[in-house]
C-alpha atoms as a PDB file:
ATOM      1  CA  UNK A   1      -5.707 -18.811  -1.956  1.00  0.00           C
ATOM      2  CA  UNK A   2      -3.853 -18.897   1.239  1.00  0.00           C
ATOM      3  CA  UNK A   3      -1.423 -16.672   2.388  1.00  0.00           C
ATOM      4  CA  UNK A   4       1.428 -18.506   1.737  1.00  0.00           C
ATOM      5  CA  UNK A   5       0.357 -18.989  -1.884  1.00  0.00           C
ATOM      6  CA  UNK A   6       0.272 -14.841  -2.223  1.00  0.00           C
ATOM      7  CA  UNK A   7       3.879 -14.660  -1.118  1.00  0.00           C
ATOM      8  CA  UNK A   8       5.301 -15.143  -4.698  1.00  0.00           C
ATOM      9  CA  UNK A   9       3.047 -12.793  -5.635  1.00  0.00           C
ATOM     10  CA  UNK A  10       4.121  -9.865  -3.001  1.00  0.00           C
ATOM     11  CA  UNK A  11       7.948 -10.892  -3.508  1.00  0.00           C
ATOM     12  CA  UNK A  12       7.944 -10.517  -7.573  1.00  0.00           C
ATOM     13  CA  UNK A  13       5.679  -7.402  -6.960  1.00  0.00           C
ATOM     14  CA  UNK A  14       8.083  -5.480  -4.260  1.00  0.00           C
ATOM     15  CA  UNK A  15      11.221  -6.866  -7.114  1.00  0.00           C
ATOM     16  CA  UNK A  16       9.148  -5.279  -9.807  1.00  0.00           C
ATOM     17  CA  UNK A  17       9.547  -1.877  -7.857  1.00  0.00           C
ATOM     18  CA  UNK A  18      12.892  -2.033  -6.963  1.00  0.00           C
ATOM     19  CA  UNK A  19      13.506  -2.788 -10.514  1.00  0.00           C
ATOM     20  CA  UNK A  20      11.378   0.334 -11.320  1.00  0.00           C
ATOM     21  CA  UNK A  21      13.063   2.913  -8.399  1.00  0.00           C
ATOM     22  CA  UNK A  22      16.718   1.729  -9.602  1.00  0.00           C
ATOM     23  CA  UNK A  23      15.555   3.148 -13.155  1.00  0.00           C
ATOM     24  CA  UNK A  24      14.153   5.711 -12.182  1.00  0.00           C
ATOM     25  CA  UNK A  25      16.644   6.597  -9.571  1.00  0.00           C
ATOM     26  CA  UNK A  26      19.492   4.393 -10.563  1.00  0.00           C
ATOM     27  CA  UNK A  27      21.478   3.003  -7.458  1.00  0.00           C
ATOM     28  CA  UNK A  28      21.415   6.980  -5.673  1.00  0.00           C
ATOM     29  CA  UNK A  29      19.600   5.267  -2.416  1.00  0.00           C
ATOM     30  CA  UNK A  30      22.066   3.043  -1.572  1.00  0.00           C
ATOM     31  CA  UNK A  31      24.541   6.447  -1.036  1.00  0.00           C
ATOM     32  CA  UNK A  32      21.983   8.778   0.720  1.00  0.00           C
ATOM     33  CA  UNK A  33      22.885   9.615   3.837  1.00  0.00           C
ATOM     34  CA  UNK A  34      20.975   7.050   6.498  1.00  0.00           C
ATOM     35  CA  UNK A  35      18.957   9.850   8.275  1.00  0.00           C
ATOM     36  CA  UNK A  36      17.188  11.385   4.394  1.00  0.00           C
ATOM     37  CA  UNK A  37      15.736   7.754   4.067  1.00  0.00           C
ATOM     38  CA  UNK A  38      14.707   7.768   7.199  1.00  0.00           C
ATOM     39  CA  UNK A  39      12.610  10.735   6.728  1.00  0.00           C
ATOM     40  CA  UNK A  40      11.394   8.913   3.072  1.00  0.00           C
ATOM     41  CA  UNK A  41      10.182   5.942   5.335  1.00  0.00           C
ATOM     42  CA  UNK A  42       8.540   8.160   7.428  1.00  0.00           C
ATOM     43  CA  UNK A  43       6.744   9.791   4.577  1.00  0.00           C
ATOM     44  CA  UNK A  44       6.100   6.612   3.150  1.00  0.00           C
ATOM     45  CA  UNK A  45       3.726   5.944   6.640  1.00  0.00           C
ATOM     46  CA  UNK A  46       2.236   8.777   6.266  1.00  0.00           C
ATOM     47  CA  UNK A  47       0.743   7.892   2.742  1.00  0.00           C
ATOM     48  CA  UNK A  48      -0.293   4.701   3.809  1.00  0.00           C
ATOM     49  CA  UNK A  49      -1.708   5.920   6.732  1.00  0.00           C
ATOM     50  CA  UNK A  50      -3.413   8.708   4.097  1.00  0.00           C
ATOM     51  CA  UNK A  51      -4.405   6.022   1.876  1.00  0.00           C
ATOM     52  CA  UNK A  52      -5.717   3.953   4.737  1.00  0.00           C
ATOM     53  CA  UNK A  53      -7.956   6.632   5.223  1.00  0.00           C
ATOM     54  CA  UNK A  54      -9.252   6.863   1.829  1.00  0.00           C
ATOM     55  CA  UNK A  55      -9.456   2.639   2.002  1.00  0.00           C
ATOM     56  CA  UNK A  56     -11.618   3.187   4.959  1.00  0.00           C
ATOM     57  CA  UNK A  57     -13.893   5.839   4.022  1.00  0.00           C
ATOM     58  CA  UNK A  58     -14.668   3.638   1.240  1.00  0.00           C
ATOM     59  CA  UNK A  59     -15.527   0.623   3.321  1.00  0.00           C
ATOM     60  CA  UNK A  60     -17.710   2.251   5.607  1.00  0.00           C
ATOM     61  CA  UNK A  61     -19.835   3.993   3.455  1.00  0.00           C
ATOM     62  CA  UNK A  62     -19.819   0.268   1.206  1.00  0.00           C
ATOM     63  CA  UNK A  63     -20.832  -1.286   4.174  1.00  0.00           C
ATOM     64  CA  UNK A  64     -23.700   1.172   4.587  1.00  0.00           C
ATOM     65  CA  UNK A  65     -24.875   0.380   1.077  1.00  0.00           C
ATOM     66  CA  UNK A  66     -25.181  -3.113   1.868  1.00  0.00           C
ATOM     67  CA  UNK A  67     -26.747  -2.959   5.198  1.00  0.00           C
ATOM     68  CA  UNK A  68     -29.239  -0.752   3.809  1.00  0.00           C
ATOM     69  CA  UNK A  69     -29.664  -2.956   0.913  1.00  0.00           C
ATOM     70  CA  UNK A  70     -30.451  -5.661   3.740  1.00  0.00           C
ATOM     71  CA  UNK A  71     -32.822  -4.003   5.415  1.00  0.00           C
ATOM     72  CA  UNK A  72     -34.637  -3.305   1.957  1.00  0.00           C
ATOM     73  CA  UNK A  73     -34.905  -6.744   0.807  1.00  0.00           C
ATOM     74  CA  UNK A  74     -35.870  -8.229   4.063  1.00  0.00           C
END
């Protein structure tokens, strides 16, 4: 799949959580004062950044695994 075929994907996923935050939250964002979401953007990087991490941590040691699976069955 290329990237252009995710995109409808990614759009009806981001809708699905606006959809979810407005009942959850009903419309209260859109009246917050500019510099609060600011600060819930910036705590939104620093989960992703967090869950990067995590992501990561996970790769590496996976990589590991294989590359000593390689060298095993060589």
């Amino acid at each position: 799949m290329t990237t252009f075929e995710n995109f409808d994907d990614f759009v009806a996923a981001v809708a699905a959580r606006l959809e979810q935050g407005r009942r959850e939250y009903s419309d209260v964002s859109f009246h917050r004062p500019p510099v609060e979401l600011v600060d819930e953007v910036a705590q939104e990087c620093l989960d992703l950044a967090g869950w990067g991490f995590v992501l990561w941590c996970r790769v590496r040691d996976l990589k590991k695994r294989v590359e000593s699976s390689e060298v095993r069955n060589s």
